[in-house]
N, C-alpha and C. Protein backbone atom coordinates (compact mmCIF):
# COMPACT_ATOMS: atom_id res chain seq x y z
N UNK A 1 14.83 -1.64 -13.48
CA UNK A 1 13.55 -1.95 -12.86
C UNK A 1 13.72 -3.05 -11.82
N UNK A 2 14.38 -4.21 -12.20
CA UNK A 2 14.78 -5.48 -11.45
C UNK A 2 15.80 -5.12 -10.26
N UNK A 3 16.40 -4.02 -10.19
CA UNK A 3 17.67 -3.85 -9.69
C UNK A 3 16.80 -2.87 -8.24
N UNK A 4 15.40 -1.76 -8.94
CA UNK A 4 14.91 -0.86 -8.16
C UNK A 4 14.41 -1.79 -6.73
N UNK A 5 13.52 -2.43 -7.27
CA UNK A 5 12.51 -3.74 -6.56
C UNK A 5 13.12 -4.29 -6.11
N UNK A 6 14.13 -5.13 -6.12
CA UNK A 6 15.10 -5.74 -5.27
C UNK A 6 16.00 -5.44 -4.47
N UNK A 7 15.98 -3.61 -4.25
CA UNK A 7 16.72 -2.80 -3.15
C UNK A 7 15.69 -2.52 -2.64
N UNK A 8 14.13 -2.14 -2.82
CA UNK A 8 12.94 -1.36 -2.00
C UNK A 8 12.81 -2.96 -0.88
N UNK A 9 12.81 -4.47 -1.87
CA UNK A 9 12.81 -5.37 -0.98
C UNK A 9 13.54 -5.66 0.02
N UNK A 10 14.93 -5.69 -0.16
CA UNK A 10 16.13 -5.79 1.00
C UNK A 10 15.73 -4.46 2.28
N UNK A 11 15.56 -3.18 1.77
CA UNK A 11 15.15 -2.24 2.80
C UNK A 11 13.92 -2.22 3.42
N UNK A 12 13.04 -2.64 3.01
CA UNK A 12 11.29 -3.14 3.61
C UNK A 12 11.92 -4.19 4.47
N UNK A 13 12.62 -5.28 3.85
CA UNK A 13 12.66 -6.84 4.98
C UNK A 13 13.72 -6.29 6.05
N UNK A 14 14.58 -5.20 5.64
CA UNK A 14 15.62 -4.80 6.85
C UNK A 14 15.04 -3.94 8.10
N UNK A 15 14.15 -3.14 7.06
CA UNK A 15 13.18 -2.46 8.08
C UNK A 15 12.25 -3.14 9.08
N UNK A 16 11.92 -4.03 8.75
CA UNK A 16 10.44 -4.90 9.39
C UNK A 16 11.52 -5.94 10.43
N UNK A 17 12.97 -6.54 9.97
CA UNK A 17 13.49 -7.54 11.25
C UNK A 17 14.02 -6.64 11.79
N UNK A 18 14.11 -5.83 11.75
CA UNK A 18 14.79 -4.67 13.00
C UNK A 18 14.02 -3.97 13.95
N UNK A 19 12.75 -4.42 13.59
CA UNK A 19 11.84 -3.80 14.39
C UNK A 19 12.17 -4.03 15.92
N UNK A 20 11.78 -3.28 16.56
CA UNK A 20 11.99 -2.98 18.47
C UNK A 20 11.33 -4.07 18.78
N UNK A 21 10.37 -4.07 18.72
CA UNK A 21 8.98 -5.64 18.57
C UNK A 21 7.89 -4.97 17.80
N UNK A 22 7.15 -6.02 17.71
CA UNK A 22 5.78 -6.25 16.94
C UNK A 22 4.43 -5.81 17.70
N UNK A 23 3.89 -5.34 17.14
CA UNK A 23 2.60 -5.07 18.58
C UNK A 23 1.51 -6.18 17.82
N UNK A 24 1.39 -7.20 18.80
CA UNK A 24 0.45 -8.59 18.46
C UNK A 24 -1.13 -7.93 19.36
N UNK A 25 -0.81 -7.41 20.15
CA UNK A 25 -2.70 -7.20 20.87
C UNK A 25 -4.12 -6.88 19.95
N UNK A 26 -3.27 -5.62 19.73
CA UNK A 26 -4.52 -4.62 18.53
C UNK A 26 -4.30 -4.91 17.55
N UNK A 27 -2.89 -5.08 17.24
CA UNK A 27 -2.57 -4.58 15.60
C UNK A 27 -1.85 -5.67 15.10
N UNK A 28 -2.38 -6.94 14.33
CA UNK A 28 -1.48 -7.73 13.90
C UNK A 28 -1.30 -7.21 12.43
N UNK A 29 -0.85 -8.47 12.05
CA UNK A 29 0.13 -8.27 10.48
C UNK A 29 -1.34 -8.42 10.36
N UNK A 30 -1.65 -8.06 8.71
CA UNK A 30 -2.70 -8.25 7.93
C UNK A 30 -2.44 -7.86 6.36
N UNK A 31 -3.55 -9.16 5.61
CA UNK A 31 -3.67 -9.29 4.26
C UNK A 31 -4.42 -8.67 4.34
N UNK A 32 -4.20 -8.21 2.74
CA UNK A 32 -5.47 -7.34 1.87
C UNK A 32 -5.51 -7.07 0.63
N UNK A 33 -6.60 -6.83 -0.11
CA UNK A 33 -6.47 -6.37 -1.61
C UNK A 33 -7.24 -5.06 -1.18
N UNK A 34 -6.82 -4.44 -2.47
CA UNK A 34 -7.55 -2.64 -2.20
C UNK A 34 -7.85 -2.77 -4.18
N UNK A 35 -8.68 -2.58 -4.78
CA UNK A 35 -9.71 -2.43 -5.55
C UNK A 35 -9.95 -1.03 -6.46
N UNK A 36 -9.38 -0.75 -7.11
CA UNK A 36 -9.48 0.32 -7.75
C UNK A 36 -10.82 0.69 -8.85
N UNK A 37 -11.59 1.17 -8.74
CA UNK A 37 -13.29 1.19 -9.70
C UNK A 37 -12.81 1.72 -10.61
N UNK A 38 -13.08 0.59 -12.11
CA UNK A 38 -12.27 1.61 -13.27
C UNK A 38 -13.28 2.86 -13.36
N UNK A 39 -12.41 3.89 -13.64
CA UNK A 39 -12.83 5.24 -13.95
C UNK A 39 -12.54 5.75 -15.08
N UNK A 40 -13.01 5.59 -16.26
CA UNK A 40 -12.52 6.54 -17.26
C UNK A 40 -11.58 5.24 -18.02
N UNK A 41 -12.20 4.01 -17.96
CA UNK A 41 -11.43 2.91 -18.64
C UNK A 41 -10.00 2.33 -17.64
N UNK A 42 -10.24 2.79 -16.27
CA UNK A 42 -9.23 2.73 -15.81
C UNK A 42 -9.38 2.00 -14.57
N UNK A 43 -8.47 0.73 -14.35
CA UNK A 43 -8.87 -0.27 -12.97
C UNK A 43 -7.62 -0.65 -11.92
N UNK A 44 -7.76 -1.08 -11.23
CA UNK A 44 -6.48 -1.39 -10.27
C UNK A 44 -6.83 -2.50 -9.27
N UNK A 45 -5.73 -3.45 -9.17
CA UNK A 45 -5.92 -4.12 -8.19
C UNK A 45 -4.54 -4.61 -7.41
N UNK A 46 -4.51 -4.50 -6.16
CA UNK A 46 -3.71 -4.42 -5.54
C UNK A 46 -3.28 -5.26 -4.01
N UNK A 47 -2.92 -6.51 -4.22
CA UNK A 47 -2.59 -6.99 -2.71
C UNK A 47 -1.82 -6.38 -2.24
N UNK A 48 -2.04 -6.29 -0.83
CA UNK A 48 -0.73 -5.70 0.43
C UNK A 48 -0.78 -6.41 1.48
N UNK A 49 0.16 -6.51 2.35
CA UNK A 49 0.17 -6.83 3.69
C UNK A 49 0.60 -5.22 4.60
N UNK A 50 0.16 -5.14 5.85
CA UNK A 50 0.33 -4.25 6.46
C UNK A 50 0.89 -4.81 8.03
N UNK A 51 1.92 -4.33 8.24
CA UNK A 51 3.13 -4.69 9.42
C UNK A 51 2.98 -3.95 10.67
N UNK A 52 2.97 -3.70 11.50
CA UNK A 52 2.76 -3.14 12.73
C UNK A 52 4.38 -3.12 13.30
N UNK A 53 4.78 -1.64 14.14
CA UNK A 53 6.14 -1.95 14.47
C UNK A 53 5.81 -0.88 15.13
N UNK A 54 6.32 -1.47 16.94
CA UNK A 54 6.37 -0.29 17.68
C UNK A 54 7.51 0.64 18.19
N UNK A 55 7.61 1.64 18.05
CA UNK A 55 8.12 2.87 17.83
C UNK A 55 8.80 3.02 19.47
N UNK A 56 8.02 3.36 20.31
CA UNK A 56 8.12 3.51 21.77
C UNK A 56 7.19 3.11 23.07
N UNK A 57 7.31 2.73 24.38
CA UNK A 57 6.10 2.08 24.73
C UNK A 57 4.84 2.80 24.11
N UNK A 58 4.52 4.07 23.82
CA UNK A 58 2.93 4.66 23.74
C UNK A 58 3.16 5.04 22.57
N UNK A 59 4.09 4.64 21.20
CA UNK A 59 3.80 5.06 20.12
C UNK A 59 4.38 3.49 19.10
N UNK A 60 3.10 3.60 17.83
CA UNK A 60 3.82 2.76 16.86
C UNK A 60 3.30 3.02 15.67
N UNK A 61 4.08 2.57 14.33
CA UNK A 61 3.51 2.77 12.89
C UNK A 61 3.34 1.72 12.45
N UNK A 62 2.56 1.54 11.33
CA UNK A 62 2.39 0.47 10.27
C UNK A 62 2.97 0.17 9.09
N UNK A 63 3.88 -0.54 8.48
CA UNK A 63 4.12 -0.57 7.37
C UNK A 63 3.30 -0.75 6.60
N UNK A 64 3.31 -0.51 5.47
CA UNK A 64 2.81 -1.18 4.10
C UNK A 64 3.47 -1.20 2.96
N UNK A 65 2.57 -2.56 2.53
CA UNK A 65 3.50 -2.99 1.28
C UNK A 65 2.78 -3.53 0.36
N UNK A 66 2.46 -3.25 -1.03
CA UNK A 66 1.91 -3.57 -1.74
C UNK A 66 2.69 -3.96 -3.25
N UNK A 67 2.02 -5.21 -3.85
CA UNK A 67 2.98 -5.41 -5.69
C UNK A 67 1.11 -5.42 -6.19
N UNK A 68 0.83 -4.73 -7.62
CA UNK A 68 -0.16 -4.53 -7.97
C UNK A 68 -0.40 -4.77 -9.36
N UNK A 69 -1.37 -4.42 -9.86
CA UNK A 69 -1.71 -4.18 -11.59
C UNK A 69 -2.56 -3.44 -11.88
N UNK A 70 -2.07 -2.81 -12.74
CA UNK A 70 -3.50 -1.58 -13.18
C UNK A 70 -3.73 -1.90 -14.35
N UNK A 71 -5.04 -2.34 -14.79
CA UNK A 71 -5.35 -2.63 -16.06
C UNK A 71 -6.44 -1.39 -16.94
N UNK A 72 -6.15 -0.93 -18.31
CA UNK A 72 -6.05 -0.33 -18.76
C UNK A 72 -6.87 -0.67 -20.33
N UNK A 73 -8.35 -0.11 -20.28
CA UNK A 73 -9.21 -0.36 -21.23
C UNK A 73 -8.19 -0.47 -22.99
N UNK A 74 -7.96 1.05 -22.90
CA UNK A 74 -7.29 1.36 -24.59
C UNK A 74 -5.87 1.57 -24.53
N UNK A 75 -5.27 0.91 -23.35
CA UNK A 75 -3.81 2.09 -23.38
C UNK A 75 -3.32 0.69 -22.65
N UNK A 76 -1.75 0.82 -22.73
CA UNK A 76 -0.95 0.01 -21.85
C UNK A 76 -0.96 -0.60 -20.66
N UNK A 77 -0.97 -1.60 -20.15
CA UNK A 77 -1.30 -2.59 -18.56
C UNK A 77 0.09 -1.87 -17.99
N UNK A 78 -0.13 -1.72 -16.61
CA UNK A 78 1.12 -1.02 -15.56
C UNK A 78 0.81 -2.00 -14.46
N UNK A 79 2.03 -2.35 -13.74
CA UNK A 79 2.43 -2.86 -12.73
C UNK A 79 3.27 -1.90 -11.74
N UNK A 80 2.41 -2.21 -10.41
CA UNK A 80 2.87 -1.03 -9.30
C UNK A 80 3.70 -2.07 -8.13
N UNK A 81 4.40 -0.94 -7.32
CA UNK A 81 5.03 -1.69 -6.41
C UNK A 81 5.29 -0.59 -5.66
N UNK A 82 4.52 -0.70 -4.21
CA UNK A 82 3.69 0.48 -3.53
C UNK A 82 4.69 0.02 -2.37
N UNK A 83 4.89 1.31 -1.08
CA UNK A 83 5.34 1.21 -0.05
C UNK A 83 5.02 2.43 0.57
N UNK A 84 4.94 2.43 1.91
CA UNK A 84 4.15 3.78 3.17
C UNK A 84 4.21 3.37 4.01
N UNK A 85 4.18 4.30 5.18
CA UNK A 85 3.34 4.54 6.44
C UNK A 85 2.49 4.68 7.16
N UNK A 86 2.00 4.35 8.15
CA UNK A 86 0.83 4.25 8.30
C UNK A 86 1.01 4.86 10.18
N UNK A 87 0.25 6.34 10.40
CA UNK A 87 0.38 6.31 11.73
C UNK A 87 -0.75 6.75 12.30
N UNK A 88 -0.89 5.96 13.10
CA UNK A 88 -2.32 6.34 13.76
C UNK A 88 -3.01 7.53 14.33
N UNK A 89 -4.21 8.26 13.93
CA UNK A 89 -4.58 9.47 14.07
C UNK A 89 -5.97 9.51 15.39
N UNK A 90 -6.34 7.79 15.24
CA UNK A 90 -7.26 7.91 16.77
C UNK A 90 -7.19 6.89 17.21
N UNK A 91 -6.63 6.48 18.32
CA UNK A 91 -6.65 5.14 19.30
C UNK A 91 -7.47 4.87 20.23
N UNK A 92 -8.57 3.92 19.67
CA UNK A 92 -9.15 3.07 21.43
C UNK A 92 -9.40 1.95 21.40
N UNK A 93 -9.74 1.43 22.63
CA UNK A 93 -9.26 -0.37 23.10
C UNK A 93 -9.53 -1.00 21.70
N UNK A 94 -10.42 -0.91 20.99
CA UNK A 94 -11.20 -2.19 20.42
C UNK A 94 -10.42 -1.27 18.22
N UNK A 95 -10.58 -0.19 18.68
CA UNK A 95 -9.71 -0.35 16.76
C UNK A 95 -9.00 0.98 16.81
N UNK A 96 -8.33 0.77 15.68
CA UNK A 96 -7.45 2.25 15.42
C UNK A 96 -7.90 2.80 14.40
N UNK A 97 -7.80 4.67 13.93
CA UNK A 97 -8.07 4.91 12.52
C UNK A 97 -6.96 5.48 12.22
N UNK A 98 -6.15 5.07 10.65
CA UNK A 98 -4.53 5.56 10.60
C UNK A 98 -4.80 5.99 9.46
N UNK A 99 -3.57 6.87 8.67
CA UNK A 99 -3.26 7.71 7.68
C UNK A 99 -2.14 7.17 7.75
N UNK A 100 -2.25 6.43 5.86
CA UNK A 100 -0.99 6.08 5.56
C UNK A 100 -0.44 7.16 4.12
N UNK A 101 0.64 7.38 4.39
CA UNK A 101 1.49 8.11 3.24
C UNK A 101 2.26 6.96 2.36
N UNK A 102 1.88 6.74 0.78
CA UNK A 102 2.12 5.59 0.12
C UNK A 102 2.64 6.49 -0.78
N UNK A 103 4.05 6.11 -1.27
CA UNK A 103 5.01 6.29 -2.63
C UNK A 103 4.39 4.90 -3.24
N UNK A 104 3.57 5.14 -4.89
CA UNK A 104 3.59 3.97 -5.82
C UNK A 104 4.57 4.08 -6.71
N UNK A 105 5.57 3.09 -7.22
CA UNK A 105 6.18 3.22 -8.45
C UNK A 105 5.12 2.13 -9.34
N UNK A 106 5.05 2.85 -10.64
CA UNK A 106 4.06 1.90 -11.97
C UNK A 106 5.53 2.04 -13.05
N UNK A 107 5.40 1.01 -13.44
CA UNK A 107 5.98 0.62 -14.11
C UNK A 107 5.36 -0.05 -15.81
N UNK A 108 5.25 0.75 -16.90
CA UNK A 108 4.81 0.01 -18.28
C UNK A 108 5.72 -0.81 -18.97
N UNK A 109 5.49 -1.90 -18.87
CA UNK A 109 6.53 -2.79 -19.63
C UNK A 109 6.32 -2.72 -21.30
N UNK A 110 5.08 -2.56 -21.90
CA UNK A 110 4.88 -2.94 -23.14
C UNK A 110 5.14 -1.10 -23.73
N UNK A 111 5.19 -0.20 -23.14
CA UNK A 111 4.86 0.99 -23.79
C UNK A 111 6.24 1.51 -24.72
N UNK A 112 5.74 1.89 -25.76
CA UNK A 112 6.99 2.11 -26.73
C UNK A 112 7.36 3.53 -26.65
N UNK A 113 8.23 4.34 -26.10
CA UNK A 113 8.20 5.76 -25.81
C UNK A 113 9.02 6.26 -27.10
N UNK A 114 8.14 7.07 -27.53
CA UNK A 114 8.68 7.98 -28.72
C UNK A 114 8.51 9.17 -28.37
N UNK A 115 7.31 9.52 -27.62
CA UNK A 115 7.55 11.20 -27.00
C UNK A 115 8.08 10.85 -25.80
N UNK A 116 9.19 12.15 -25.34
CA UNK A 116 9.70 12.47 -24.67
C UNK A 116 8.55 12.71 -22.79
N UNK A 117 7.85 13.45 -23.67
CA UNK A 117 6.98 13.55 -22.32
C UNK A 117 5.53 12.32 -21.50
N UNK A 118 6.08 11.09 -22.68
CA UNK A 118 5.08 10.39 -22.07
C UNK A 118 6.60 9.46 -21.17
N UNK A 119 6.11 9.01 -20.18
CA UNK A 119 7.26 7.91 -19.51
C UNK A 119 6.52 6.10 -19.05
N UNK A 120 7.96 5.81 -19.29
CA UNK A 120 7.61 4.57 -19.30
C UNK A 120 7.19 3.74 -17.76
N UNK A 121 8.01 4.58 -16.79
CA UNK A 121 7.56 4.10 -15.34
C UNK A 121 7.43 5.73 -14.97
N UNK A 122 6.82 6.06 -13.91
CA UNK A 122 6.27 6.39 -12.93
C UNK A 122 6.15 6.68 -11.64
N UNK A 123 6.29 7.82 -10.51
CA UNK A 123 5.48 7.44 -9.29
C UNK A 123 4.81 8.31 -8.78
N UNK A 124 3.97 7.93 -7.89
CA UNK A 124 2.87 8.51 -7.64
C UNK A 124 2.39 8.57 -5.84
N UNK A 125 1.99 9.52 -5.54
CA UNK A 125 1.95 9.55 -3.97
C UNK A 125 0.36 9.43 -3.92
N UNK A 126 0.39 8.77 -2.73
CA UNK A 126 -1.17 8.20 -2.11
C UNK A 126 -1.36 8.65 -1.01
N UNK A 127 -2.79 9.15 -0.75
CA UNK A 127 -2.90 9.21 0.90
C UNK A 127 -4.38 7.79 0.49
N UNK A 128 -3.99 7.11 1.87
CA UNK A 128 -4.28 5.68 2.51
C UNK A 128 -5.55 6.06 3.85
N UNK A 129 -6.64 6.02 3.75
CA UNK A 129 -7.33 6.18 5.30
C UNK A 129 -7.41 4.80 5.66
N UNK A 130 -7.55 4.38 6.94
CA UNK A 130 -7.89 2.88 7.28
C UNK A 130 -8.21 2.86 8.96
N UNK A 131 -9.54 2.05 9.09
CA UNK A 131 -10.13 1.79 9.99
C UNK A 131 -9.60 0.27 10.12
N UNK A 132 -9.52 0.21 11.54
CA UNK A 132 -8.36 -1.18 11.63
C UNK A 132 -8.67 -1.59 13.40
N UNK A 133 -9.20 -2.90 13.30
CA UNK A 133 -9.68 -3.62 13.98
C UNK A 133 -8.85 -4.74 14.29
N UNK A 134 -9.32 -5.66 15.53
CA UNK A 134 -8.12 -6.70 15.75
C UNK A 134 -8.06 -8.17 14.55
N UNK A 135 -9.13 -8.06 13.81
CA UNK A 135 -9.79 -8.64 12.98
C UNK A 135 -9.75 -8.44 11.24
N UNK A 136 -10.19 -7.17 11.35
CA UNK A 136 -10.16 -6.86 9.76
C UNK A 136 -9.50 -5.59 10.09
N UNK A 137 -9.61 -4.74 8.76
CA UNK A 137 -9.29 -3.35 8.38
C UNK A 137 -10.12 -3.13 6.99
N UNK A 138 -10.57 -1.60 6.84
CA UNK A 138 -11.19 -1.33 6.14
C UNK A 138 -10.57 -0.07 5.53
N UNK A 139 -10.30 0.19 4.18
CA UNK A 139 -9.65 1.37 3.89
C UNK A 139 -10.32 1.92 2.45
N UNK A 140 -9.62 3.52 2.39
CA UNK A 140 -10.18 3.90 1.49
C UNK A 140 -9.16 4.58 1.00
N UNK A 141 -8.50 4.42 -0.73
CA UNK A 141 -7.23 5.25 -1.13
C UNK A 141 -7.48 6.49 -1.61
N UNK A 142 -7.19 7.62 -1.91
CA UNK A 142 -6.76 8.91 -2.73
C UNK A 142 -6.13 9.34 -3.23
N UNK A 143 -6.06 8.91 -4.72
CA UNK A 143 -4.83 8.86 -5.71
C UNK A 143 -5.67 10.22 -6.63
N UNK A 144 -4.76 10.65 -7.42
CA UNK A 144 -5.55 12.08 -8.84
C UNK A 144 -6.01 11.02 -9.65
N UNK A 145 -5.69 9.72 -10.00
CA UNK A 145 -5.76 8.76 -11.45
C UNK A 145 -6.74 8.45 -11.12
N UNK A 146 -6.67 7.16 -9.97
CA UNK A 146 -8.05 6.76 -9.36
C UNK A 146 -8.92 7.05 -8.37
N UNK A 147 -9.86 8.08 -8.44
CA UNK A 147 -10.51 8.78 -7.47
C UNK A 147 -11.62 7.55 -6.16
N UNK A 148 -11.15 6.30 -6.38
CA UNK A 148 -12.33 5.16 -6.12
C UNK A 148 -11.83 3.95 -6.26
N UNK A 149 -10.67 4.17 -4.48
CA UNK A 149 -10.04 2.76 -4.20
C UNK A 149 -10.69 2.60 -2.80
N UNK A 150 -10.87 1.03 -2.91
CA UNK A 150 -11.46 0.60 -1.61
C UNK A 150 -10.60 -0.58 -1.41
N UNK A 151 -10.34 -0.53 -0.25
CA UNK A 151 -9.46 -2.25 0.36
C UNK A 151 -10.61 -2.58 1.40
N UNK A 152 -9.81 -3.87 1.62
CA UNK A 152 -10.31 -4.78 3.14
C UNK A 152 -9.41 -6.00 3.24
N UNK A 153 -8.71 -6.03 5.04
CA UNK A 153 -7.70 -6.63 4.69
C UNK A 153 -8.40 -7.68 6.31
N UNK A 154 -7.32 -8.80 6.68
CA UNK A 154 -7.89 -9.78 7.26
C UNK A 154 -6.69 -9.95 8.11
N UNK A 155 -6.67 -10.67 9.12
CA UNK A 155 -5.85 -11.09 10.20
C UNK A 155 -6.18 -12.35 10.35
N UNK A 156 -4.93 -13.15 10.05
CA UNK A 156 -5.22 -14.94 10.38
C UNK A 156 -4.93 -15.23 11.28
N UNK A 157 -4.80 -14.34 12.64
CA UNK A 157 -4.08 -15.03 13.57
C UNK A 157 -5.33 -15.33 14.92
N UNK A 158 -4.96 -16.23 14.99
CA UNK A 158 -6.34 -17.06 15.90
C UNK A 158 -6.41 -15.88 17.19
C-alpha cells in the first residue's frame, strides 16, 4: 500500500515538473474538497488540488489529485487516493467546462478478509464534470457507490 502511493507520488510530481509550462491566465492551480452525500449510510470527503499543464499552444489538460476518506455508517472506514484528467470540452474567455477521467484506489485498513470475494483495497473509475473559472471551480462527480458528489475548489492567486 505504502510502496503503491509513493510511486503514484514520484509519477504525479514527475509529471507536473515536466510540464511544457503552466497556463497562469484562465486556469490556475486550485484547491478543493468534493463532498460525497451519504447515501445508503455512505459518505465521502475528499481534498484535491487541480494542475493545469499545457499540451500545445491551443491545447491543455488538467491534472488532478486527490487523498480522501470515506466514512462508513455499519461497515469499515476506506481511505482513497484519486488521480485523472481533466480535458476541456468548452472554452471561452471568462471559464472552461472539462471532463475529468479519475482512477480512485480505496484502500480498508481495518477490514478482516475471510471471504475471498470481499477485498481489502479497491479501484474505482470516476467521471469528474467541472465548471472552472479564473476564480473558483464548481464540480459534480459520478461514481456507481456514490451517486451525489459535489466539489468547489478556489484559486489563491491574487
Amino acid at each position: 500500500m505504502k510502496k503503491t502511493i509513493l510511486t503514484l507520488l514520484v509519477v504525479v510530481g514527475s509529471l507536473i515538473s515536466n510540464a511544457q509550462d503552466t497556463i497562469e491566465v484562465t486556469n490556475p492551480i486550485m484547491y478543493g474538497v468534493e463532498l460525497g452525500i451519504p447515501i445508503e449510510g455512505r459518505g465521502l470527503i475528499n481534498p484535491n488540488v487541480t494542475i493545469p499543464q499545457r499540451l500545445s499552444s491551443e491545447y491543455h489538460i488538467v491534472h488532478y489529485l486527490a487523498v480522501g476518506y470515506s466514512f462508513l455508517e455499519d461497515k469499515k472506514d476506506e481511505y482513497l487516493f484519486s488521480y485523472g484528467v481533466g480535458i476541456p470540452l468548452r472554452v471561452s474567455k471568462k471559464s472552461t467546462l472539462y471532463a475529468f477521467f479519475i482512477d480512485a484506489y480505496h484502500y480498508r485498513p481495518d477490514l478482516v478478509v475471510v471471504d475471498p470475494t470481499k477485498n481489502r483495497d479497491f479501484r474505482q473509475r470516476r467521471i469528474r464534470i467541472a465548471y472552472r473559472t479564473n476564480k473558483f471551480e464548481v464540480s459534480t462527480t459520478y461514481t456507481l457507490r456514490h451517486s451525489a458528489i459535489l466539489g468547489v475548489a478556489y484559486s489563491f492567486r491574487k
